[in-house]
Protein backbone atom coordinates (compact mmCIF):
# COMPACT_ATOMS: atom_id res chain seq x y z
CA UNK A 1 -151.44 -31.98 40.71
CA UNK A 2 -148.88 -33.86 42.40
CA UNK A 3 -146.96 -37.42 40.73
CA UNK A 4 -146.19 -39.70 42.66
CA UNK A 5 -145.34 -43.99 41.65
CA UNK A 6 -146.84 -46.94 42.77
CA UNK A 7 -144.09 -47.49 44.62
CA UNK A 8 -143.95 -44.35 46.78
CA UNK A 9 -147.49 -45.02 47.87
CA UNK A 10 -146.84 -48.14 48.75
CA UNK A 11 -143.74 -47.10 50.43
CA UNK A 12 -146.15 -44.44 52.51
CA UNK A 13 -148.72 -46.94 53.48
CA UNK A 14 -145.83 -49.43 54.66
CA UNK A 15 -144.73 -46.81 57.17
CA UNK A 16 -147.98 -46.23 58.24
CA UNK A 17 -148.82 -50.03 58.58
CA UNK A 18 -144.92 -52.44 58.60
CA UNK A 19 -145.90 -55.31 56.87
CA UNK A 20 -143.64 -56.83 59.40
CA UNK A 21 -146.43 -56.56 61.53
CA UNK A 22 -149.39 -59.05 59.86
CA UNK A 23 -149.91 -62.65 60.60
CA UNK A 24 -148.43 -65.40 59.94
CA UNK A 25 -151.08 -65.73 57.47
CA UNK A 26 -152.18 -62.89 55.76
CA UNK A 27 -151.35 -61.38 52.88
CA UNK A 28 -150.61 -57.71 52.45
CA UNK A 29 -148.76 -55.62 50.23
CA UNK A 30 -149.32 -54.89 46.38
CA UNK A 31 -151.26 -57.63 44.71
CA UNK A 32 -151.29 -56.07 41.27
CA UNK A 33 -149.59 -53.17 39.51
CA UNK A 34 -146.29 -51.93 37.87
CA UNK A 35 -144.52 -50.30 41.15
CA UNK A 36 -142.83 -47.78 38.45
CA UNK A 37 -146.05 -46.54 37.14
CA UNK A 38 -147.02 -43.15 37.74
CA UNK A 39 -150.00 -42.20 40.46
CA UNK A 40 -152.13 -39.38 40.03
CA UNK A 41 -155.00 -40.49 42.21
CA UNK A 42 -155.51 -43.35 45.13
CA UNK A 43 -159.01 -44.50 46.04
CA UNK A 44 -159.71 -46.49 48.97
CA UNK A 45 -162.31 -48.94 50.28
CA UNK A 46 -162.48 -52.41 52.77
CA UNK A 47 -162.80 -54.99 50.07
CA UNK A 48 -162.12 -54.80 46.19
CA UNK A 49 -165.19 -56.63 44.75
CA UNK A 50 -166.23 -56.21 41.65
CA UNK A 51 -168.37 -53.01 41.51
CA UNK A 52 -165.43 -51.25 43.66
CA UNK A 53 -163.24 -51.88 41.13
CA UNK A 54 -165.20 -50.87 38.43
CA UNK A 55 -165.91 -47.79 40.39
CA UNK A 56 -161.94 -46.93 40.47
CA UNK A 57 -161.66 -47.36 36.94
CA UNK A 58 -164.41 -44.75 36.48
CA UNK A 59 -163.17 -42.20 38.77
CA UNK A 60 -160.03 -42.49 37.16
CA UNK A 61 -158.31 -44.05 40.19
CA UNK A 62 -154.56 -44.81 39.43
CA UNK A 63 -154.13 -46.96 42.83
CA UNK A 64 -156.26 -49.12 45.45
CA UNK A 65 -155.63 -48.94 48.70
CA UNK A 66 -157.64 -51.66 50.37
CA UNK A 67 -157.85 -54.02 53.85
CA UNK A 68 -159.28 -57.29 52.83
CA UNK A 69 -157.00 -59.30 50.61
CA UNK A 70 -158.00 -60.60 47.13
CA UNK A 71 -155.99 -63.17 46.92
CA UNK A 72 -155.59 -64.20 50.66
CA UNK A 73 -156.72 -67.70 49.94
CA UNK A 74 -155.41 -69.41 47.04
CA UNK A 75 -156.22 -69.45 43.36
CA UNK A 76 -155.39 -71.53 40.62
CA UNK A 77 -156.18 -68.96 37.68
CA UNK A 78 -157.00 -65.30 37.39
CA UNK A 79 -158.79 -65.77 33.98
CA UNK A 80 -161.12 -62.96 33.60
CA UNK A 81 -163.74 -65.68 33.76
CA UNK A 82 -163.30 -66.75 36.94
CA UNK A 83 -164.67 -63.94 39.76
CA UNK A 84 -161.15 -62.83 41.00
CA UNK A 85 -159.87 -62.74 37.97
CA UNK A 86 -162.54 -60.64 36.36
CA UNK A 87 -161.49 -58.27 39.52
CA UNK A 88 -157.57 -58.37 38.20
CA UNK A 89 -158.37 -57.93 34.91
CA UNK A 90 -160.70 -55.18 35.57
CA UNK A 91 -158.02 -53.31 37.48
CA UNK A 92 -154.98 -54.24 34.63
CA UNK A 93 -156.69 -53.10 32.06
CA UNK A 94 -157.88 -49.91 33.90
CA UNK A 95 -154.37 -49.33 34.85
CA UNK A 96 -155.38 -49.13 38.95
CA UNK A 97 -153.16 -51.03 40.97
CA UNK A 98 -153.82 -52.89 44.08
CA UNK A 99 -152.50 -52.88 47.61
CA UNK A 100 -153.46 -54.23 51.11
CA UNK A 101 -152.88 -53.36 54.38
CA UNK A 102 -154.58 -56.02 56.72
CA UNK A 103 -153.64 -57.17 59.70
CA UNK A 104 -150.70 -55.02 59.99
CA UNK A 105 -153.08 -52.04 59.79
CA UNK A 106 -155.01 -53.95 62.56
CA UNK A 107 -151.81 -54.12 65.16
CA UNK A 108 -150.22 -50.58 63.60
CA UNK A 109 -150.99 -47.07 65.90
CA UNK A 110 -152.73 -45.36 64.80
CA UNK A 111 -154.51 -48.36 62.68
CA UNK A 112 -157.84 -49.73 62.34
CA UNK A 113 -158.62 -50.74 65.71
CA UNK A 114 -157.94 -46.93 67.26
CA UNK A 115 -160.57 -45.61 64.82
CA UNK A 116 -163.17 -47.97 66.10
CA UNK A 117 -161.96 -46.87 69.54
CA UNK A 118 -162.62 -43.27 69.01
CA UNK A 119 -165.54 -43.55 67.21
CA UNK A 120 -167.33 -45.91 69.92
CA UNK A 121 -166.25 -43.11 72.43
CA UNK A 122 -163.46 -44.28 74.14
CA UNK A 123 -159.37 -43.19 73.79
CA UNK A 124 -157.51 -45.85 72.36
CA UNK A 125 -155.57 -47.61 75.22
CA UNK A 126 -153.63 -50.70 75.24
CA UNK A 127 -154.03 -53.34 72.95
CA UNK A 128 -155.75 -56.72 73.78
CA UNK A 129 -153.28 -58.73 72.74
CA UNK A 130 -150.12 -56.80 72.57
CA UNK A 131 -147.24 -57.65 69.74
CA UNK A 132 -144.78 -57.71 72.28
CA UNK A 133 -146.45 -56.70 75.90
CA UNK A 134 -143.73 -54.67 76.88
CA UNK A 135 -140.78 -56.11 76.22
CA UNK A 136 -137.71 -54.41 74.35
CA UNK A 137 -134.69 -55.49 73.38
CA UNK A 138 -131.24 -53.54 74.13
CA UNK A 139 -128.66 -54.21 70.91
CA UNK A 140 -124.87 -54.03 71.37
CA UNK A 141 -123.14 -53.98 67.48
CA UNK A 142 -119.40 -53.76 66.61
CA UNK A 143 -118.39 -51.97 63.37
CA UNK A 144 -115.42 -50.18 62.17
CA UNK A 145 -115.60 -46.51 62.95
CA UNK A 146 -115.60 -45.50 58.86
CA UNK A 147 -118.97 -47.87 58.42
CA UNK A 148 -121.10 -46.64 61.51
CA UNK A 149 -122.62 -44.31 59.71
CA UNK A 150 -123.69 -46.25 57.20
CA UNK A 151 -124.85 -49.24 59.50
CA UNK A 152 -126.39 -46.95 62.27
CA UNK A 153 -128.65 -45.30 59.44
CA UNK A 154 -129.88 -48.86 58.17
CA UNK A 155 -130.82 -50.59 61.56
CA UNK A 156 -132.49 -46.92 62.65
CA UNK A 157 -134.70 -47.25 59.05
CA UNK A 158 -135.26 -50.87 60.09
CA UNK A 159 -137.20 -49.35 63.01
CA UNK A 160 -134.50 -49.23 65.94
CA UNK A 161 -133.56 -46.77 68.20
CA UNK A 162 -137.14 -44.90 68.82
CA UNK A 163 -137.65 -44.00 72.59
CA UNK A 164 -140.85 -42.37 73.12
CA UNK A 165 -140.80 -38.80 70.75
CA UNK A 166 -137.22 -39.55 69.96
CA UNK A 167 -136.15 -40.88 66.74
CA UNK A 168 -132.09 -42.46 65.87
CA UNK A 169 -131.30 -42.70 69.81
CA UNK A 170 -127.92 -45.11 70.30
CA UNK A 171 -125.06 -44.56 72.43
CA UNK A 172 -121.40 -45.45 71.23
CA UNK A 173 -118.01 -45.78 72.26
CA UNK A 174 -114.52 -46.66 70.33
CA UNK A 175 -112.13 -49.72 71.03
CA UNK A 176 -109.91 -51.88 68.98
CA UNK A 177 -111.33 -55.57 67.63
CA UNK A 178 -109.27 -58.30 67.03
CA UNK A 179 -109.72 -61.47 64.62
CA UNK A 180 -108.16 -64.00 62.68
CA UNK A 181 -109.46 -64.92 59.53
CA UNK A 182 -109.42 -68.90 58.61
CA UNK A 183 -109.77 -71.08 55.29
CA UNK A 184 -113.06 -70.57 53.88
CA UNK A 185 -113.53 -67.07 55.20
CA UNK A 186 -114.13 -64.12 52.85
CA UNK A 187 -112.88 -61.24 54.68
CA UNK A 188 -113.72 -57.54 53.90
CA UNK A 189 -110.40 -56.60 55.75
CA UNK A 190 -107.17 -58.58 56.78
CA UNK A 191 -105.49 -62.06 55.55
CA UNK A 192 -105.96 -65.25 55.42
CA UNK A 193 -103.86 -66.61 58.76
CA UNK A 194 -103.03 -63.17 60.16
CA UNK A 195 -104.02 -61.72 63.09
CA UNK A 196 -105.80 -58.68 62.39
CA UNK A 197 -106.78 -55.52 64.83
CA UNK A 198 -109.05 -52.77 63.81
CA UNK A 199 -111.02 -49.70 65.01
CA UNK A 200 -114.50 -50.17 66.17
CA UNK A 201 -117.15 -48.87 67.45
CA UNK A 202 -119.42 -50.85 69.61
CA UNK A 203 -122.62 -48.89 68.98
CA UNK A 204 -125.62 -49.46 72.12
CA UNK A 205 -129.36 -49.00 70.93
CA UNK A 206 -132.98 -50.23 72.14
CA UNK A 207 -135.91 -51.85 70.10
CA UNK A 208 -139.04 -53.94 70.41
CA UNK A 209 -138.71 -57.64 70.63
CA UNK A 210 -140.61 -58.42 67.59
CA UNK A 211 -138.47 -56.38 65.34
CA UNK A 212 -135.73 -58.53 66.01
CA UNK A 213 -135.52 -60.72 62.93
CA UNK A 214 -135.70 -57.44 60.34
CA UNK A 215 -132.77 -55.64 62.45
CA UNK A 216 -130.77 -58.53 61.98
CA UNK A 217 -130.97 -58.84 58.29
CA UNK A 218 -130.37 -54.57 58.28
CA UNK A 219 -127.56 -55.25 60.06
CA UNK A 220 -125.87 -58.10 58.02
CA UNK A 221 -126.84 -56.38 54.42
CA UNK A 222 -124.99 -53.30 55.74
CA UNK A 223 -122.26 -54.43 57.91
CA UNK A 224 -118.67 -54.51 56.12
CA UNK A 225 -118.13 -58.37 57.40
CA UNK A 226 -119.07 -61.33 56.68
CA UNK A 227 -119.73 -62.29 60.08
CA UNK A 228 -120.58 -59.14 62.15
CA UNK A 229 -120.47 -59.51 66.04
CA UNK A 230 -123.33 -58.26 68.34
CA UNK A 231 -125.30 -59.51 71.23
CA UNK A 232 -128.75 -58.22 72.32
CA UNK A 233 -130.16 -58.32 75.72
CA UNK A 234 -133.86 -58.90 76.81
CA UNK A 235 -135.18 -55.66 79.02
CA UNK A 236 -138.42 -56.58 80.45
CA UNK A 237 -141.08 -53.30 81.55
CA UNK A 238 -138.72 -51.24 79.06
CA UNK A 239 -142.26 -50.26 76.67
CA UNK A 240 -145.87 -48.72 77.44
CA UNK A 241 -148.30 -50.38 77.26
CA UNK A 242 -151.18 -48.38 76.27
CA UNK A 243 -148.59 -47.63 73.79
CA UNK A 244 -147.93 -50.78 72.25
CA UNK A 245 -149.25 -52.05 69.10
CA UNK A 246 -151.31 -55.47 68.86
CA UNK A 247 -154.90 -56.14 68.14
CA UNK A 248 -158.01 -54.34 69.78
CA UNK A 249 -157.85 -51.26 72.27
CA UNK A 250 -159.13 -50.77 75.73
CA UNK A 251 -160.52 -47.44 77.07
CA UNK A 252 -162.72 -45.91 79.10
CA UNK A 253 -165.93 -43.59 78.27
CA UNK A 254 -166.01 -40.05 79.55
CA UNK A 255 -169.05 -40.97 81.64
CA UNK A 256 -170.75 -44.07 82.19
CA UNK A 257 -174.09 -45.10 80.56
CA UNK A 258 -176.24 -48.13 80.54
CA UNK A 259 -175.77 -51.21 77.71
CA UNK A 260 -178.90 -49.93 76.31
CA UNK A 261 -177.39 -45.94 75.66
CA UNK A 262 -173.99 -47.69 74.84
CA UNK A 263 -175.41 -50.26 72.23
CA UNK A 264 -177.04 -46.66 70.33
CA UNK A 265 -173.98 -44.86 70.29
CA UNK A 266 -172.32 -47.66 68.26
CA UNK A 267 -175.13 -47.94 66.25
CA UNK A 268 -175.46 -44.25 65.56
CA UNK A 269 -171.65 -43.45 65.14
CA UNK A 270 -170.85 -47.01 62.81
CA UNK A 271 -171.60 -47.13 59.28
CA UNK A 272 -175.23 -48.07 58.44
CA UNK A 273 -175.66 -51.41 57.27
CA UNK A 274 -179.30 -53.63 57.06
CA UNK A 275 -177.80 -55.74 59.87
CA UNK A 276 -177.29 -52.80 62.04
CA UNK A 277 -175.73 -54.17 65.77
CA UNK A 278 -177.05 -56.17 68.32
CA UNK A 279 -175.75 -57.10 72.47
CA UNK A 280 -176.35 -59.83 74.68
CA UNK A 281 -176.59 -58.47 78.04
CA UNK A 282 -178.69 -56.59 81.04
CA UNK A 283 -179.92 -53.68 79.01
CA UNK A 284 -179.47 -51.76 82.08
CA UNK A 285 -176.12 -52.84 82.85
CA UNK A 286 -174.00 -49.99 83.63
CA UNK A 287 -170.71 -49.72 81.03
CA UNK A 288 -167.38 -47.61 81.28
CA UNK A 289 -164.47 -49.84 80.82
CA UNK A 290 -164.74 -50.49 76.44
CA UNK A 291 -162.76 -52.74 74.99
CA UNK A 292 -163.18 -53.06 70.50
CA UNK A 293 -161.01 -55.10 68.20
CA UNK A 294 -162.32 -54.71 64.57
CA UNK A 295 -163.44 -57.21 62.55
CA UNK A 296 -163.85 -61.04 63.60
CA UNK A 297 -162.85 -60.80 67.38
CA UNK A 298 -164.70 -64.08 69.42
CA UNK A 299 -161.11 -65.07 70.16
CA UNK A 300 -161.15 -62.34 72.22
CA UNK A 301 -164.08 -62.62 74.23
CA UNK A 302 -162.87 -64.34 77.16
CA UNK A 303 -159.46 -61.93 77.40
CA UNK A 304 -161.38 -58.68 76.75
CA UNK A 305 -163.31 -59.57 80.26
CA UNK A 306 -160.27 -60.87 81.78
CA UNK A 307 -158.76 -57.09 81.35
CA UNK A 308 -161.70 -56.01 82.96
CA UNK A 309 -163.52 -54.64 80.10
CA UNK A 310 -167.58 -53.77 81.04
CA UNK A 311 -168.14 -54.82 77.18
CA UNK A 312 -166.76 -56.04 73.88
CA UNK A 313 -167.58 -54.43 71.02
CA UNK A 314 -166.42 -56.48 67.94
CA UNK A 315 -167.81 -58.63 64.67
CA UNK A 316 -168.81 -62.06 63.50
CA UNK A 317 -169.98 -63.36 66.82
CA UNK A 318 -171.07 -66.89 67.28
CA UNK A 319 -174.00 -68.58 69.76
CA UNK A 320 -172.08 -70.64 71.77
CA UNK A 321 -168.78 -68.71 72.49
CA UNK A 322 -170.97 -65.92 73.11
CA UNK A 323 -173.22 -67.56 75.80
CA UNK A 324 -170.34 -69.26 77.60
CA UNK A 325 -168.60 -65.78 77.55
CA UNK A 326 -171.77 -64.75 79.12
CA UNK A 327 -172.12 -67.07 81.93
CA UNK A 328 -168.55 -67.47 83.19
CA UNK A 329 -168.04 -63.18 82.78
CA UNK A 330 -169.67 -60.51 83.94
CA UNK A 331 -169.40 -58.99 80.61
CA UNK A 332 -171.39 -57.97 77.53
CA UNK A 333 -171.17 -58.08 74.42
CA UNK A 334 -171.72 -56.06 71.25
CA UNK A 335 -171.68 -57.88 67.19
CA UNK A 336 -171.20 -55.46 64.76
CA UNK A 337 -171.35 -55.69 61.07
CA UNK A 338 -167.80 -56.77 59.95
CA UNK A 339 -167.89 -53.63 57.16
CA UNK A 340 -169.01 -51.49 59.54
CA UNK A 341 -166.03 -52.02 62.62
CA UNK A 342 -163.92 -51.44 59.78
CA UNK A 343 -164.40 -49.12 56.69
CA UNK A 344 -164.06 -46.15 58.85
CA UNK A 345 -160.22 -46.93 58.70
CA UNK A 346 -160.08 -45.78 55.03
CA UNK A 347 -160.70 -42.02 55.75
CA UNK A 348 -157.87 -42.65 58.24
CA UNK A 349 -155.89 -44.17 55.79
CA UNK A 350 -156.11 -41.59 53.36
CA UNK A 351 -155.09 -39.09 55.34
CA UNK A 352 -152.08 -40.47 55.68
CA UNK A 353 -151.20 -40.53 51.95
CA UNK A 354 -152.48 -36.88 51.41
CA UNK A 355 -150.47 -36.04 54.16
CA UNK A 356 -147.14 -37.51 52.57
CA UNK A 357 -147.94 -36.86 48.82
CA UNK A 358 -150.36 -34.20 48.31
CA UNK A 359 -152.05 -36.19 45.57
CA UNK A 360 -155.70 -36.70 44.62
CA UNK A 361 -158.04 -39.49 46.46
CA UNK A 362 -160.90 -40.65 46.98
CA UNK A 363 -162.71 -42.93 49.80
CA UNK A 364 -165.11 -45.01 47.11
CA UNK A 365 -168.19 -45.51 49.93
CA UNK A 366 -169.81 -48.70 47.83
CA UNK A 367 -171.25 -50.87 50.84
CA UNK A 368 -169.51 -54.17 51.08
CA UNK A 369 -171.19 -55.56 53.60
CA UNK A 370 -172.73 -58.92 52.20
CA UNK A 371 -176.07 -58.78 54.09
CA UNK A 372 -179.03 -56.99 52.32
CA UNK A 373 -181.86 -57.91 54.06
CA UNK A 374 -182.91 -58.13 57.66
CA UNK A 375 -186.29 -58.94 58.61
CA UNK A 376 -188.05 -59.59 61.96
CA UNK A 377 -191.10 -61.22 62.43
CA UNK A 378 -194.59 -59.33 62.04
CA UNK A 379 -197.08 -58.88 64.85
């Protein structure tokens, strides 16, 4: 059986999912555990309630990989009393520890919203909302030939240089830098006062605008000065679209079929839950352009038929934004279950981390979904 630490995992599901990638708001990563601890098995589900947690003790889980946050909104105590706290304390004293890939599983590719896309019956094409709708940035760094190596192999782990099935792509050339260093600097090479001239490399590579801000910090922890000089350029059109990462996917279905056929194939390829699905829309309406973003996705609604989507597939829908969607679009509309649009993800998710470790897991299939009960009137 193959060892692995809390930290490794973690380390696999980051790649999988950047954590660079989640809102503003959310809150993903480990919530509890000893990173050094050792890992035997990983379980996974949507949301750690109570009875899933209880359920990885028993199966003799090690670590949970989750979606939902515990602890996106705030607490003021974790006493096993209170319900979040009995979770915590469930899990410490089991020894399972926690993690959470949310919205950065949402954006990543493959993530979340490309499993909903494939199991609707469409291929996963661009995103709704794109993280950076195709827009790359071209970096130009200057570093002395005998660190480039070292500075090179930290921006290309920070994500850079990646052009389509190519990995570490830059272009250099050599030159000599000049520079004077002044009271107050702290300079890794040269005086105080004296002119100083040394051989550099400027080093050329491309990567996506939003990665901007974690390059830059790569590139100061590992360059030799204090103050290292680059410039980066904005290259608009440089990325692909149906490529790009961001939330929800558009696609098309390998035939077209009415609203009414369409609204059973989501219903018989989703998780069951009481709720089931429902769709606002001519029954009879034909549908072949599909666009899906998982989870809650009304803020959507009016972009999805802007792209041209025949129908929105997506969770927690409302009356109102609903109906206006319907009378200013020629679009319909599909509300799934919340758990359902998104607890396929965790078969994709382990995968991924039997892929890269080989060790023991275990999708625990507990059904989440809050609603038990839906009734219609009798006849």
């Amino acid at each position: 059986m193959s060892v692995s630490t809390v930290d490794q995992v973690r380390n696999v599901i980051e790649k999988a999912y950047p954590p660079h990638l989640a809102e503003s708001w959310d809150a993903v990563g480990l919530i509890c555990g000893d990173p050094h601890d050792e890992v035997k098995k990983v379980a996974f589900a949507l949301d750690c309630t109570q009875s899933v947690a209880e359920r990885a003790v028993e199966i003799g889980a090690d670590m949970l990989v989750v979606h939902h946050p515990l602890l996106l909104r705030g607490v003021t105590s974790v006493a096993a009393d209170t319900p979040k706290g009995k979770v915590i304390h469930t899990l410490v004293k089991g020894g399972v520890a926690l993690m959470a890939a949310h919205t950065n599983a949402d954006k990543a590719r493959p993530g979340v919203n490309d499993k909903l896309a494939e199991l609707v019956g469409i291929q996963p094409g661009r995103p709704i909302v794109p993280v950076d709708p195709a827009v790359t940035h071209r970096w130009g760094v200057h570093v002395p030939a005998g660190a480039a190596a070292k500075v090179k192999q930290a921006l290309f782990d920070a994500g850079a240089g990646t052009i389509g099935a190519y990995e570490e792509c830059a272009f250099e050339f050599s030159g000599q830098g000049q520079f004077k260093p002044v009271e107050g600097a702290n300079p890794a090479e040269g005086q105080i006062g004296q002119l100083e001239h040394v051989e550099e490399l400027r080093v050329q590579f491309v990567a996506p605008s939003h990665l901007r801000s974690r390059l830059e910090d790569a590139l100061r922890a590992a360059h030799p000065y204090e103050e290292p000089a680059f410039d980066v350029v904005e290259l608009v059109g440089g990325g692909e679209l149906d490529e790009a990462l961001g939330l929800g996917r558009i696609g098309k279905l390998d035939a077209p079929m009415t609203l009414r056929d369409f609204a059973q194939q989501v219903a018989n390829n989703l998780p069951e839950t009481e709720w089931g699905i429902r769709a606002a829309g001519d029954p009879e309406m034909m549908i072949e352009t599909v666009a899906v973003s998982s989870g809650a996705g009304d803020g959507f609604l009016g972009k999805a038929a802007q792209l041209g989507a025949d129908v929105y597939v997506t969770s927690d829908l409302r009356h109102h934004p609903v109906d206006e969607t319907l009378r200013e679009h020629t679009i319909a509309v599909i509300d799934t279950a919340h758990w359902a649009s998104e607890f396929p993800w965790t078969s994709q998710a382990r995968d991924i981390v039997e892929k890269e470790t080989g060790l023991e897991t275990e999708i625990i299939d507990i059904r989440t979904d809050p609603w038990t009960i839906s009734a219609h009137k009798e006849n």
